[in-house]
PDB file of N, CA and C in Angstrom:
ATOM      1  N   UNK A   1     -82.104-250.304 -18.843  1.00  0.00           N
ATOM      2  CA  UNK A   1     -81.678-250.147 -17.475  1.00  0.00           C
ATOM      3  C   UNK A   1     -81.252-248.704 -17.232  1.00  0.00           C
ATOM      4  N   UNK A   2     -81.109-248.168 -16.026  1.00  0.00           N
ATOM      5  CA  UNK A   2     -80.627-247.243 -15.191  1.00  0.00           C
ATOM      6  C   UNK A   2     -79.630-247.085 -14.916  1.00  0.00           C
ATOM      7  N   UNK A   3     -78.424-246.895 -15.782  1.00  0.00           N
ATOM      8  CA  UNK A   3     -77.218-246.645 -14.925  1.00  0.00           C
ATOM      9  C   UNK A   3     -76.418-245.632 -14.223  1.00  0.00           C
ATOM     10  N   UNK A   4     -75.868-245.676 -13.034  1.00  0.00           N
ATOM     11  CA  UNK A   4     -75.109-244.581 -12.366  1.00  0.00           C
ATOM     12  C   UNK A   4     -73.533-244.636 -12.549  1.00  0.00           C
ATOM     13  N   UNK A   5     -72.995-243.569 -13.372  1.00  0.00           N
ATOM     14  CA  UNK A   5     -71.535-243.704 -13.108  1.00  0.00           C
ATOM     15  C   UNK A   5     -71.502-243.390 -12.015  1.00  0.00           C
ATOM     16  N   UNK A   6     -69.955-243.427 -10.744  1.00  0.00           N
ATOM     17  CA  UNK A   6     -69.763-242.448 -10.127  1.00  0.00           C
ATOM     18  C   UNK A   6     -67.845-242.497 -10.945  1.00  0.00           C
ATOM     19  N   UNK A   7     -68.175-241.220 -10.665  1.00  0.00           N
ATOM     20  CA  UNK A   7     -66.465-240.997 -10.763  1.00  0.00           C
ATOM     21  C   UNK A   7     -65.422-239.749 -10.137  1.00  0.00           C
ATOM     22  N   UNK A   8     -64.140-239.767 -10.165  1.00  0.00           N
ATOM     23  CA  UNK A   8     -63.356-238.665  -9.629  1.00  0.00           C
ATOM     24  C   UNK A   8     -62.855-237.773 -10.871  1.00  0.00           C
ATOM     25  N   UNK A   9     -63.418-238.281 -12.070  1.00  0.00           N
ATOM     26  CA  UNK A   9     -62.680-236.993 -12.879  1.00  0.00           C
ATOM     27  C   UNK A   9     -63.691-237.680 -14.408  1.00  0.00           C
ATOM     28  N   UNK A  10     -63.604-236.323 -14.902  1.00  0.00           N
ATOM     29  CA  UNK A  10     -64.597-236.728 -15.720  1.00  0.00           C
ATOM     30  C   UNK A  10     -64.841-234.949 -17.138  1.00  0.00           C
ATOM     31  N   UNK A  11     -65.417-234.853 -18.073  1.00  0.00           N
ATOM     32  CA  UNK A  11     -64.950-233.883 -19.060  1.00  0.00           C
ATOM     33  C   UNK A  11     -65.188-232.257 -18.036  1.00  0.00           C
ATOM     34  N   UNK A  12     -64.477-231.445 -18.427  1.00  0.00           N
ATOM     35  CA  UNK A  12     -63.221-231.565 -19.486  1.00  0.00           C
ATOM     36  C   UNK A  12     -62.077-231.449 -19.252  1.00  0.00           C
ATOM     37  N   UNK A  13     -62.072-232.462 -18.108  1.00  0.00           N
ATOM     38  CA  UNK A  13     -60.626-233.363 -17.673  1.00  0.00           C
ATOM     39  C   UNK A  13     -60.906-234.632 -19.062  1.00  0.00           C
ATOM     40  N   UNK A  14     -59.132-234.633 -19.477  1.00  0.00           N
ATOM     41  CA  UNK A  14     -58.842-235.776 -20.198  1.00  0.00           C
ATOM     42  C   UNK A  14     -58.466-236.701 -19.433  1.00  0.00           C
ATOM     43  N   UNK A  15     -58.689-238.000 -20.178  1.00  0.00           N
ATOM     44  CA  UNK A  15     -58.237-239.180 -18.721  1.00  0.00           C
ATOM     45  C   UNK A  15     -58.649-240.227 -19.638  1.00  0.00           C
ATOM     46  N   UNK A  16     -57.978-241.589 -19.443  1.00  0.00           N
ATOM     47  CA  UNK A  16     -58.166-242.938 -19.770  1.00  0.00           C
ATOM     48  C   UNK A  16     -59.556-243.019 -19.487  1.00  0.00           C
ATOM     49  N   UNK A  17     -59.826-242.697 -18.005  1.00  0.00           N
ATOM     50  CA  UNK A  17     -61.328-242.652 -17.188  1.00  0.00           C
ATOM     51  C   UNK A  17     -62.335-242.228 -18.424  1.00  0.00           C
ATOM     52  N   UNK A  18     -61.494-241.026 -18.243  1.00  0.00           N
ATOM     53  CA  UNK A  18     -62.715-240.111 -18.879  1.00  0.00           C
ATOM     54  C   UNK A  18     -63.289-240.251 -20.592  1.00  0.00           C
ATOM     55  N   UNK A  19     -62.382-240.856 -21.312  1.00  0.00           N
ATOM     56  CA  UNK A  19     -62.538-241.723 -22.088  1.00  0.00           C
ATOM     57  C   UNK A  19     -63.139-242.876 -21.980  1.00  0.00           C
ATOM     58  N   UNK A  20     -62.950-243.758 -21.256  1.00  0.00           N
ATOM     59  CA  UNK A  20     -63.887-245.027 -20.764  1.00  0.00           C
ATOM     60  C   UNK A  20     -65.345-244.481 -20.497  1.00  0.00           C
ATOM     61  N   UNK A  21     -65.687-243.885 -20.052  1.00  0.00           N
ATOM     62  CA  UNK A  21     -66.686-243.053 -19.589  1.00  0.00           C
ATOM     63  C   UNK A  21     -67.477-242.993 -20.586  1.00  0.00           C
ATOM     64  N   UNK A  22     -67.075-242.059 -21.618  1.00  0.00           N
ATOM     65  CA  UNK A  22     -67.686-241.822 -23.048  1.00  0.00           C
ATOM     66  C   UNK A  22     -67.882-242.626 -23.417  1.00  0.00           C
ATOM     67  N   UNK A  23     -67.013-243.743 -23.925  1.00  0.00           N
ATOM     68  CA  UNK A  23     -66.904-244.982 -24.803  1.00  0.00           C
ATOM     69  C   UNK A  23     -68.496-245.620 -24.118  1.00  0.00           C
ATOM     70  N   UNK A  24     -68.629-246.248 -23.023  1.00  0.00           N
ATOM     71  CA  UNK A  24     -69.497-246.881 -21.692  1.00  0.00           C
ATOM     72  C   UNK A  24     -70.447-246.300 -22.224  1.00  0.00           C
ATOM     73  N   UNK A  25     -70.970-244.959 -21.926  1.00  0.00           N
ATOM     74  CA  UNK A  25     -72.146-243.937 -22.162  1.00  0.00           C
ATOM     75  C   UNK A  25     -72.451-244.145 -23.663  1.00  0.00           C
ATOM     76  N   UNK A  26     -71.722-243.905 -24.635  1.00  0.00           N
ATOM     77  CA  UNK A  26     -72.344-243.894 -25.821  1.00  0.00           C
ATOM     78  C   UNK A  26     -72.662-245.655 -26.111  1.00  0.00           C
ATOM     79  N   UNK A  27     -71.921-246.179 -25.933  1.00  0.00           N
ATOM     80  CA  UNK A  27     -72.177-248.140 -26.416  1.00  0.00           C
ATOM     81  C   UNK A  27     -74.180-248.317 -25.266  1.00  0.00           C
ATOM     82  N   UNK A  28     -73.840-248.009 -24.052  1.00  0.00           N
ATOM     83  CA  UNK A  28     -74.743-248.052 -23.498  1.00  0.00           C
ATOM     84  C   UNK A  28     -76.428-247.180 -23.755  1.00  0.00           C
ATOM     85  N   UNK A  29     -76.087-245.884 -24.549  1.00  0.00           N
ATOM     86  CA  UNK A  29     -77.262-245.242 -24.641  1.00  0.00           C
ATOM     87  C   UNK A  29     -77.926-245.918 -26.085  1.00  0.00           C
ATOM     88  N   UNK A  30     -76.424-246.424 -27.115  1.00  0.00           N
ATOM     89  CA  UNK A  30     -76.996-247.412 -27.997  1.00  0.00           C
ATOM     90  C   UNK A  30     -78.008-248.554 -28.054  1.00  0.00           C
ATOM     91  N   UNK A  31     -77.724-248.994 -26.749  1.00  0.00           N
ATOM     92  CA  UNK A  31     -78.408-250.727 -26.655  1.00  0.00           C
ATOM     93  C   UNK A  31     -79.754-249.610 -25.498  1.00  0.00           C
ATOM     94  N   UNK A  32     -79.964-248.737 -25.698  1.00  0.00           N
ATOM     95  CA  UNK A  32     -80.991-248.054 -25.518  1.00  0.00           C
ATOM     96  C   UNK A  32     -81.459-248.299 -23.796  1.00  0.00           C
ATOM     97  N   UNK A  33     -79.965-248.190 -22.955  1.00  0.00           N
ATOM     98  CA  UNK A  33     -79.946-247.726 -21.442  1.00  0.00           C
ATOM     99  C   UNK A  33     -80.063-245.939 -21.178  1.00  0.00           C
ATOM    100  N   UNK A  34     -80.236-245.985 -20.305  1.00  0.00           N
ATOM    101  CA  UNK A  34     -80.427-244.582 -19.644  1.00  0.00           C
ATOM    102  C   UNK A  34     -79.001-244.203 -18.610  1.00  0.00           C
ATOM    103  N   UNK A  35     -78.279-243.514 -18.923  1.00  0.00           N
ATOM    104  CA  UNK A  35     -76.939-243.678 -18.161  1.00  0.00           C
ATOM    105  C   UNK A  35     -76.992-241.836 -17.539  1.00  0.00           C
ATOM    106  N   UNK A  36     -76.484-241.882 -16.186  1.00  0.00           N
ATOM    107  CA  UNK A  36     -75.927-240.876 -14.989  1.00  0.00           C
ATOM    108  C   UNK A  36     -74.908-240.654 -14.684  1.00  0.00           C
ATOM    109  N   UNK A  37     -74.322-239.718 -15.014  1.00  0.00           N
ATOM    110  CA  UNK A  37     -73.338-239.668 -14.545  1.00  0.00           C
ATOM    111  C   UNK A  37     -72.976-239.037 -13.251  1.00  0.00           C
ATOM    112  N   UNK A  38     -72.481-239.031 -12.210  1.00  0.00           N
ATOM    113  CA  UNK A  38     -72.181-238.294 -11.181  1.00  0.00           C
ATOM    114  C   UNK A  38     -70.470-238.049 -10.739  1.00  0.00           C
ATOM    115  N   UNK A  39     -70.148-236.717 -10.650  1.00  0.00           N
ATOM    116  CA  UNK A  39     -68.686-236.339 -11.401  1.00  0.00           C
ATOM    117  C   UNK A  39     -68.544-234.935 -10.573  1.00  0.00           C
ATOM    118  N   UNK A  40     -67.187-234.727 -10.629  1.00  0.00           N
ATOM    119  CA  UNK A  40     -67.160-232.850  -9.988  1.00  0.00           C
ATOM    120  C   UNK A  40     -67.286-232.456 -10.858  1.00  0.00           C
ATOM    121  N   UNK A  41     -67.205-231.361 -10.129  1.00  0.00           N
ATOM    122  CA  UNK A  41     -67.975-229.726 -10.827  1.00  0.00           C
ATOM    123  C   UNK A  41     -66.307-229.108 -11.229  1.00  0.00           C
ATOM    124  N   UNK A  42     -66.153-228.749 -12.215  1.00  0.00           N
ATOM    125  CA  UNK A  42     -65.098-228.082 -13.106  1.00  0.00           C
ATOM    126  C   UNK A  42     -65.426-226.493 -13.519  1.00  0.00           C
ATOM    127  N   UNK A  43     -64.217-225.603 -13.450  1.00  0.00           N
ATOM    128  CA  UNK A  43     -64.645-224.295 -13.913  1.00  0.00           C
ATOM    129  C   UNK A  43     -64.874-224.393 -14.900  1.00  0.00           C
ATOM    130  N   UNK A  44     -65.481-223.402 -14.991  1.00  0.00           N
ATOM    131  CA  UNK A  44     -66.111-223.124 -16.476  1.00  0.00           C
ATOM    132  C   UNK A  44     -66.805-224.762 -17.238  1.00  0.00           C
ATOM    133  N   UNK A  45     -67.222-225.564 -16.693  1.00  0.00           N
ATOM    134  CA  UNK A  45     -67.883-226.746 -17.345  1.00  0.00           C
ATOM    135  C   UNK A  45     -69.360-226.554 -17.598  1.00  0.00           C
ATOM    136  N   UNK A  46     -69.599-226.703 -19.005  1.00  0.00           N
ATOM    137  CA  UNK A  46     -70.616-226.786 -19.262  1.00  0.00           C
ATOM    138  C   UNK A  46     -71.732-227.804 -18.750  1.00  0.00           C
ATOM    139  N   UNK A  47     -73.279-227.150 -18.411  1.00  0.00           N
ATOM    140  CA  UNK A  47     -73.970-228.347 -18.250  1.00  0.00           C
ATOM    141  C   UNK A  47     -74.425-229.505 -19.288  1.00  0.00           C
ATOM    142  N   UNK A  48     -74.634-230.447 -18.459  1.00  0.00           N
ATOM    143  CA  UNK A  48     -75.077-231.855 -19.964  1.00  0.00           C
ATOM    144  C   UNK A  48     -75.974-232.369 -19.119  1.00  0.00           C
ATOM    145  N   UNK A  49     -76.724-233.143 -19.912  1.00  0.00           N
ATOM    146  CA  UNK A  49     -78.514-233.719 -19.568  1.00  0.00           C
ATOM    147  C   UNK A  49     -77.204-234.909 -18.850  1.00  0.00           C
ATOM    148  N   UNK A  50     -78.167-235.238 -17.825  1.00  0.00           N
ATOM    149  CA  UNK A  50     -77.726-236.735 -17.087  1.00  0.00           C
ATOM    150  C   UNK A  50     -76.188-236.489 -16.509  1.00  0.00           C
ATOM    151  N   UNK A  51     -75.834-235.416 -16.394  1.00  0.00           N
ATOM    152  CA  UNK A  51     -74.754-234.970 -15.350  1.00  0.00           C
ATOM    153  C   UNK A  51     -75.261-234.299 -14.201  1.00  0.00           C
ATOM    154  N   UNK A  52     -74.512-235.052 -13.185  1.00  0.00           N
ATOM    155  CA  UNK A  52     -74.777-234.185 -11.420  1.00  0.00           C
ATOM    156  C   UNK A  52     -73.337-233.935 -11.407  1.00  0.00           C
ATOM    157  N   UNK A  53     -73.039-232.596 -11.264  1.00  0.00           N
ATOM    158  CA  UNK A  53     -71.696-232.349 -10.712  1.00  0.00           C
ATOM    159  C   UNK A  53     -71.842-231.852  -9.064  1.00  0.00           C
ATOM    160  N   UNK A  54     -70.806-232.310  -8.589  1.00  0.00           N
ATOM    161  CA  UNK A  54     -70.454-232.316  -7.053  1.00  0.00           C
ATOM    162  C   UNK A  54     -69.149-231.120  -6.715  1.00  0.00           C
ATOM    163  N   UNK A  55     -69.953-230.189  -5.827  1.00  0.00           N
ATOM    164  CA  UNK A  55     -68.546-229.474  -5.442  1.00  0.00           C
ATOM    165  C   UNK A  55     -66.755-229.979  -5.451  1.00  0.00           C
ATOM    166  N   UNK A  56     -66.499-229.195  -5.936  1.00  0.00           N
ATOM    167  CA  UNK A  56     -65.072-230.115  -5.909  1.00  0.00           C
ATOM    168  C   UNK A  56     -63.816-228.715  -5.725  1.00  0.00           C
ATOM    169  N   UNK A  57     -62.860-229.277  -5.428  1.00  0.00           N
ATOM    170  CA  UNK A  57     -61.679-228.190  -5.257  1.00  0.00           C
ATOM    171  C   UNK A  57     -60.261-228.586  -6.118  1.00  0.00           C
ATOM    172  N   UNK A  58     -59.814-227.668  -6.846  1.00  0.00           N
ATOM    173  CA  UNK A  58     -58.663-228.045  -7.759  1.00  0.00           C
ATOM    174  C   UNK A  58     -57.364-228.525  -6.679  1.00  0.00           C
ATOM    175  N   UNK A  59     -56.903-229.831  -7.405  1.00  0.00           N
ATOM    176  CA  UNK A  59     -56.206-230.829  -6.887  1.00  0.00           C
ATOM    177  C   UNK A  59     -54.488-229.807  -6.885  1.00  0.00           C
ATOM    178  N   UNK A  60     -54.163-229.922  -5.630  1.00  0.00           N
ATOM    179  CA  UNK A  60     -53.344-229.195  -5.577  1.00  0.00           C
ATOM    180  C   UNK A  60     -51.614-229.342  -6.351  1.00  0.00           C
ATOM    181  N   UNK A  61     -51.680-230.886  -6.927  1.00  0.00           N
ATOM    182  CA  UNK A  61     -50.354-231.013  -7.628  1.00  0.00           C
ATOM    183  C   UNK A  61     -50.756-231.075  -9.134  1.00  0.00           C
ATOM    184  N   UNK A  62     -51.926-231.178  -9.496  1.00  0.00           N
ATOM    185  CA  UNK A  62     -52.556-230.556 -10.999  1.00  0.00           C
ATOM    186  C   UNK A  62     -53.908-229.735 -10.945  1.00  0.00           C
ATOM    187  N   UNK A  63     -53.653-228.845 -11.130  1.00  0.00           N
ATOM    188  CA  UNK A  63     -54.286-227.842 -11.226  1.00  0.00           C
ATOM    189  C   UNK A  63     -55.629-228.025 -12.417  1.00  0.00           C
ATOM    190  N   UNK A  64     -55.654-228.691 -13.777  1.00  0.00           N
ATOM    191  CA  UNK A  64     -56.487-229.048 -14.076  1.00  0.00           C
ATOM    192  C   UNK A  64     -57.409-229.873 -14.068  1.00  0.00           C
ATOM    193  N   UNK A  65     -57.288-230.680 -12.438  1.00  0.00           N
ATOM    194  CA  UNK A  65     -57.728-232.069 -12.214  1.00  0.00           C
ATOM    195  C   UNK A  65     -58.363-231.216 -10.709  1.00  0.00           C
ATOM    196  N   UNK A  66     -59.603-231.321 -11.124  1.00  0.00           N
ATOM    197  CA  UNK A  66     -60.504-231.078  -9.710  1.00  0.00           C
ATOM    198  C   UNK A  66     -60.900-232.546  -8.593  1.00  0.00           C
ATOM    199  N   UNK A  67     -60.573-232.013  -7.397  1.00  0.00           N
ATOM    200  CA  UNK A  67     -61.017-233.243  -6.867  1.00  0.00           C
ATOM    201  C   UNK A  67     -62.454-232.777  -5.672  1.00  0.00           C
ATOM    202  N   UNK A  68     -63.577-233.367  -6.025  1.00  0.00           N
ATOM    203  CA  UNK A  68     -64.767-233.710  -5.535  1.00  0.00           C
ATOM    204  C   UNK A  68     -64.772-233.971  -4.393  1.00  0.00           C
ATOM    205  N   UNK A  69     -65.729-233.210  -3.949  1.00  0.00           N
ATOM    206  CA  UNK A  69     -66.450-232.951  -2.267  1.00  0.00           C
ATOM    207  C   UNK A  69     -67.735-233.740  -1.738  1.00  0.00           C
ATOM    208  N   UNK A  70     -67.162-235.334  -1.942  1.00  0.00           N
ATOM    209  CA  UNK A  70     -69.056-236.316  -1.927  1.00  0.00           C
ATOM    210  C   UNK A  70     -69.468-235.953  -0.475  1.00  0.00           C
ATOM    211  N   UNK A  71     -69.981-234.938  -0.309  1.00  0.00           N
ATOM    212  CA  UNK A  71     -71.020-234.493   0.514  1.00  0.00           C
ATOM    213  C   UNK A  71     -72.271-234.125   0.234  1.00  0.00           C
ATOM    214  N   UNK A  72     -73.111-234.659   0.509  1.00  0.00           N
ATOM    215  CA  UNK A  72     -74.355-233.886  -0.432  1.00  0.00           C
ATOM    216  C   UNK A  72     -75.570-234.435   0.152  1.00  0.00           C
ATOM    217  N   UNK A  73     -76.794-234.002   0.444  1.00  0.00           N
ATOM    218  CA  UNK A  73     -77.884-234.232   1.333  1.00  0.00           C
ATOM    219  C   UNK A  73     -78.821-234.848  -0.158  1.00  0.00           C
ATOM    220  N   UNK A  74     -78.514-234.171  -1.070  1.00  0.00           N
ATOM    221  CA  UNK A  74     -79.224-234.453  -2.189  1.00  0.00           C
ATOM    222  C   UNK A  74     -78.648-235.784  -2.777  1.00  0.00           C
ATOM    223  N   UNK A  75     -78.091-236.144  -2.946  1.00  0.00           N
ATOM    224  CA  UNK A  75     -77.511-237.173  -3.088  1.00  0.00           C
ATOM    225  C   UNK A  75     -78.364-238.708  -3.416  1.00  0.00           C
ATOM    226  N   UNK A  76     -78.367-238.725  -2.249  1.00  0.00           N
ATOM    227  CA  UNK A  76     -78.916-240.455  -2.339  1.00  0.00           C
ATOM    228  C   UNK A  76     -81.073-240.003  -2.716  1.00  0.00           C
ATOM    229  N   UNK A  77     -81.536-238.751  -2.147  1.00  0.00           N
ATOM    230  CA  UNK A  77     -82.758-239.191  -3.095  1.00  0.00           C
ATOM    231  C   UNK A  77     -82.640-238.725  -4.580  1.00  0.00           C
ATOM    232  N   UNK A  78     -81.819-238.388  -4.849  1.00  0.00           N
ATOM    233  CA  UNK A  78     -81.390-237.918  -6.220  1.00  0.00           C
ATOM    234  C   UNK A  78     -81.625-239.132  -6.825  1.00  0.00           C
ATOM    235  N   UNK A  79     -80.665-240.308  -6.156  1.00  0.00           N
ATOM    236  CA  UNK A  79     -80.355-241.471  -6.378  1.00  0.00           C
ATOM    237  C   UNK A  79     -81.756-242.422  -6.554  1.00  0.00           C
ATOM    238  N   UNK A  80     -82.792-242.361  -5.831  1.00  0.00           N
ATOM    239  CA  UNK A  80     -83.762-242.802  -5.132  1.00  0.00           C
ATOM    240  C   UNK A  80     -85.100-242.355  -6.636  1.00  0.00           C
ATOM    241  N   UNK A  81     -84.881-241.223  -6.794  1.00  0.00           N
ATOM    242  CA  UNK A  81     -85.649-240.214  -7.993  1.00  0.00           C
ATOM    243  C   UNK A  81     -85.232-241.497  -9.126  1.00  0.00           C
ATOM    244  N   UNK A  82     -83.796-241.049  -9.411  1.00  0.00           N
ATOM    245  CA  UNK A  82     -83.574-241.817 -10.983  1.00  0.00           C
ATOM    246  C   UNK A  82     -84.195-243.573 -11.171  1.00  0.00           C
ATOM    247  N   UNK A  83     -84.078-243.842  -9.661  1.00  0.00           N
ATOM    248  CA  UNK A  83     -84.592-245.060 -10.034  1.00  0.00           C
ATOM    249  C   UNK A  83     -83.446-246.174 -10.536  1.00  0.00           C
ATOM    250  N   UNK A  84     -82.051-245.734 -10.138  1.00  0.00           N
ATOM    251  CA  UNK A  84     -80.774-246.332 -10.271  1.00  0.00           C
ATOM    252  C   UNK A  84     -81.440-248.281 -10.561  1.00  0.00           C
ATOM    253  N   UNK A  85     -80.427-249.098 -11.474  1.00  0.00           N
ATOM    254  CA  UNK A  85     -81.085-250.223 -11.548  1.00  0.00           C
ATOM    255  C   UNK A  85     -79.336-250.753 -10.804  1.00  0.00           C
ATOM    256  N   UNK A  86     -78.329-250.038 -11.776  1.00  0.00           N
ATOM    257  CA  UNK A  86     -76.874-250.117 -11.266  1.00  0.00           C
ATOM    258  C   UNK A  86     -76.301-248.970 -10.869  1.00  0.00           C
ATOM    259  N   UNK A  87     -75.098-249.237  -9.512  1.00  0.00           N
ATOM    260  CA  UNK A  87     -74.180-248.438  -9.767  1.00  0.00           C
ATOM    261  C   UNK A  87     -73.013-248.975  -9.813  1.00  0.00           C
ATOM    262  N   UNK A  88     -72.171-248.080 -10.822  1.00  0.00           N
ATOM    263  CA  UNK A  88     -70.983-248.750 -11.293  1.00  0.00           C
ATOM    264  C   UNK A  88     -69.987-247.373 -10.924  1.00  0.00           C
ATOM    265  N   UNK A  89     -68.937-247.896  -9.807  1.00  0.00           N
ATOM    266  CA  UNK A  89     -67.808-246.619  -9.526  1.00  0.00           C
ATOM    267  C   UNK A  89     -66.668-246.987 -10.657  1.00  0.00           C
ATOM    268  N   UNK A  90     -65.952-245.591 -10.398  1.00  0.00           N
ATOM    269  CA  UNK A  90     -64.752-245.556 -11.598  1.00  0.00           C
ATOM    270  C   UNK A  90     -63.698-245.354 -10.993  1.00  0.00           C
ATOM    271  N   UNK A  91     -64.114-245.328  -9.650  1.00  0.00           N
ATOM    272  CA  UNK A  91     -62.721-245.120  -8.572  1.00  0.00           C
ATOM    273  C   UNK A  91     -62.845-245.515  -6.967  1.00  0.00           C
ATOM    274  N   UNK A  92     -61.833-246.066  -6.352  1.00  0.00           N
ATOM    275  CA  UNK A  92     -62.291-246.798  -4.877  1.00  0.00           C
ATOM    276  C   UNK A  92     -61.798-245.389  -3.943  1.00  0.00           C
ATOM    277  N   UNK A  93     -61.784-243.991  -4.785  1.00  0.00           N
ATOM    278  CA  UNK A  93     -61.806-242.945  -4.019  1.00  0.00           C
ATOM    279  C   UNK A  93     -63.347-241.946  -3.858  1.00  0.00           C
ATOM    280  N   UNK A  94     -63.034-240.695  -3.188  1.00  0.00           N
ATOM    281  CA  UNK A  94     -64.182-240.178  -3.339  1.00  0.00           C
ATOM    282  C   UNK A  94     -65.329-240.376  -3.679  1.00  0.00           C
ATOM    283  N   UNK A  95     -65.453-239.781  -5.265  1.00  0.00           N
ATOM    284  CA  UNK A  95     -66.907-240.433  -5.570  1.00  0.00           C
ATOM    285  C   UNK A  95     -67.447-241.481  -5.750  1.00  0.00           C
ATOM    286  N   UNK A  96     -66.249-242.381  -6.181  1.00  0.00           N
ATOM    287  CA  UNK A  96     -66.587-243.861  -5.755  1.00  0.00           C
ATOM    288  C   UNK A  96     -67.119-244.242  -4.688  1.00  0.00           C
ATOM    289  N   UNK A  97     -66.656-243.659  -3.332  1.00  0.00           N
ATOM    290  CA  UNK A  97     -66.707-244.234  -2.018  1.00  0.00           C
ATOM    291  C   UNK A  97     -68.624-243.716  -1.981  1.00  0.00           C
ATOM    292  N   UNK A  98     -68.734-242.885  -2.060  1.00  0.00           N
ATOM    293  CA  UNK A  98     -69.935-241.999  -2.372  1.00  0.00           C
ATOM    294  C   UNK A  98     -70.665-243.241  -2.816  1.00  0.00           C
ATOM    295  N   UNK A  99     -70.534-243.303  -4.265  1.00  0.00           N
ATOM    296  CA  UNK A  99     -71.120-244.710  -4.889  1.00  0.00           C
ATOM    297  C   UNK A  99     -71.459-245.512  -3.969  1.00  0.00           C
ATOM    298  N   UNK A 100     -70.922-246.399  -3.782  1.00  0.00           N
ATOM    299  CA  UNK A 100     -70.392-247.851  -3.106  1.00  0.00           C
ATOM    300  C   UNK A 100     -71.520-247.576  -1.890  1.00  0.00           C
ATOM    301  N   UNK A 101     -71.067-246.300  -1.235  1.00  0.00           N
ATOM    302  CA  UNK A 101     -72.166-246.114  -0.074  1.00  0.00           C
ATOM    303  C   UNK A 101     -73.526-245.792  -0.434  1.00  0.00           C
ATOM    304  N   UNK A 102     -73.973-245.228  -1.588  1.00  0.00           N
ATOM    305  CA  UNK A 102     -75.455-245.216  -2.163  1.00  0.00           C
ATOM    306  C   UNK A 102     -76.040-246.922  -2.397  1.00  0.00           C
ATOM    307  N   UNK A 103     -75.040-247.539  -2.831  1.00  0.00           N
ATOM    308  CA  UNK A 103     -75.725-248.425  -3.723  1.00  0.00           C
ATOM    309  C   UNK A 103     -76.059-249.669  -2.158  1.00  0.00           C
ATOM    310  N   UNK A 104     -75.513-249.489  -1.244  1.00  0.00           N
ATOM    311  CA  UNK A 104     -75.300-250.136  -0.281  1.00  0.00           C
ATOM    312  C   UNK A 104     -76.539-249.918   0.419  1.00  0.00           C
ATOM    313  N   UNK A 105     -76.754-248.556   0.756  1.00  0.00           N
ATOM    314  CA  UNK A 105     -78.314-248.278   1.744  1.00  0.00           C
ATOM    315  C   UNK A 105     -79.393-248.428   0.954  1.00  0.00           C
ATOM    316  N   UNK A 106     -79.281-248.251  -0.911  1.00  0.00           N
ATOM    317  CA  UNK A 106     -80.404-248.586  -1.842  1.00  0.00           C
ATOM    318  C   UNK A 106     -80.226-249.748  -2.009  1.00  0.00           C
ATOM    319  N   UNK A 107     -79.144-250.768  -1.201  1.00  0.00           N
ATOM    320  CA  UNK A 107     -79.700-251.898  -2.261  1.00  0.00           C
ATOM    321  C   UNK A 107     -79.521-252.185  -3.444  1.00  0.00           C
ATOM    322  N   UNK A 108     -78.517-251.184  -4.208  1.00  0.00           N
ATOM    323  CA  UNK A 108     -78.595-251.468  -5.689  1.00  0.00           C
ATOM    324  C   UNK A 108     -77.063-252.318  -5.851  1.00  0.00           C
ATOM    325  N   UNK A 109     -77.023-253.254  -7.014  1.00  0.00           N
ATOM    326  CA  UNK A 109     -76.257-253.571  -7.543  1.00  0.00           C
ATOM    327  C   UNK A 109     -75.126-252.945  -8.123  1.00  0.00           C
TER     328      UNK A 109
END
């Protein structure tokens, strides 16, 4: 299968999340899924295969916690390209909401 994270924080922000995340991604690329992540964009963050980072602006009461700008024209055929089978949010904020609204006009689970 196809999976889409969406999330509000993600490496190299530390986080329960962001741990779950990993844990999810690696158990899942095991049983030999294809997993997406979609996440903000962090300074200085390196790129990784199967990451979309999303403009984002540092969260003004932690400074190492960027918070994401789900605006994006690219977006949903991005979404449309991968061939999403799921999407699964990690938060009923931002990029979640983002999520929730992709999976809604695709149809996806």
């Amino acid at each position: 299968m196809k999976i889409g994270f969406f999330t509000d924080s993600y490496r190299p922000y530390t986080s329960g999340v962001v741990r779950s995340i990993e844990t999810f991604t690696n158990e899942l690329h095991r049983l030999g899924h294809q997993v997406y992540i979609f996440a903000p964009q962090y300074k200085d963050c390196e790129k990784e295969p199967g990451v979309f980072r999303y403009a984002s602006v540092p969260s003004p009461t932690n400074q190492d916690f960027s918070l994401p700008i789900p605006i994006s024209l690219k977006a949903r055929p991005l979404v449309k390209k991968l061939g999403l089978d799921i999407i699964h949010v990690h938060s009923p904020f931002l990029m979640g909401r983002l999520g929730a609204r992709l999976a809604r006009l695709e149809r996806i689970p």
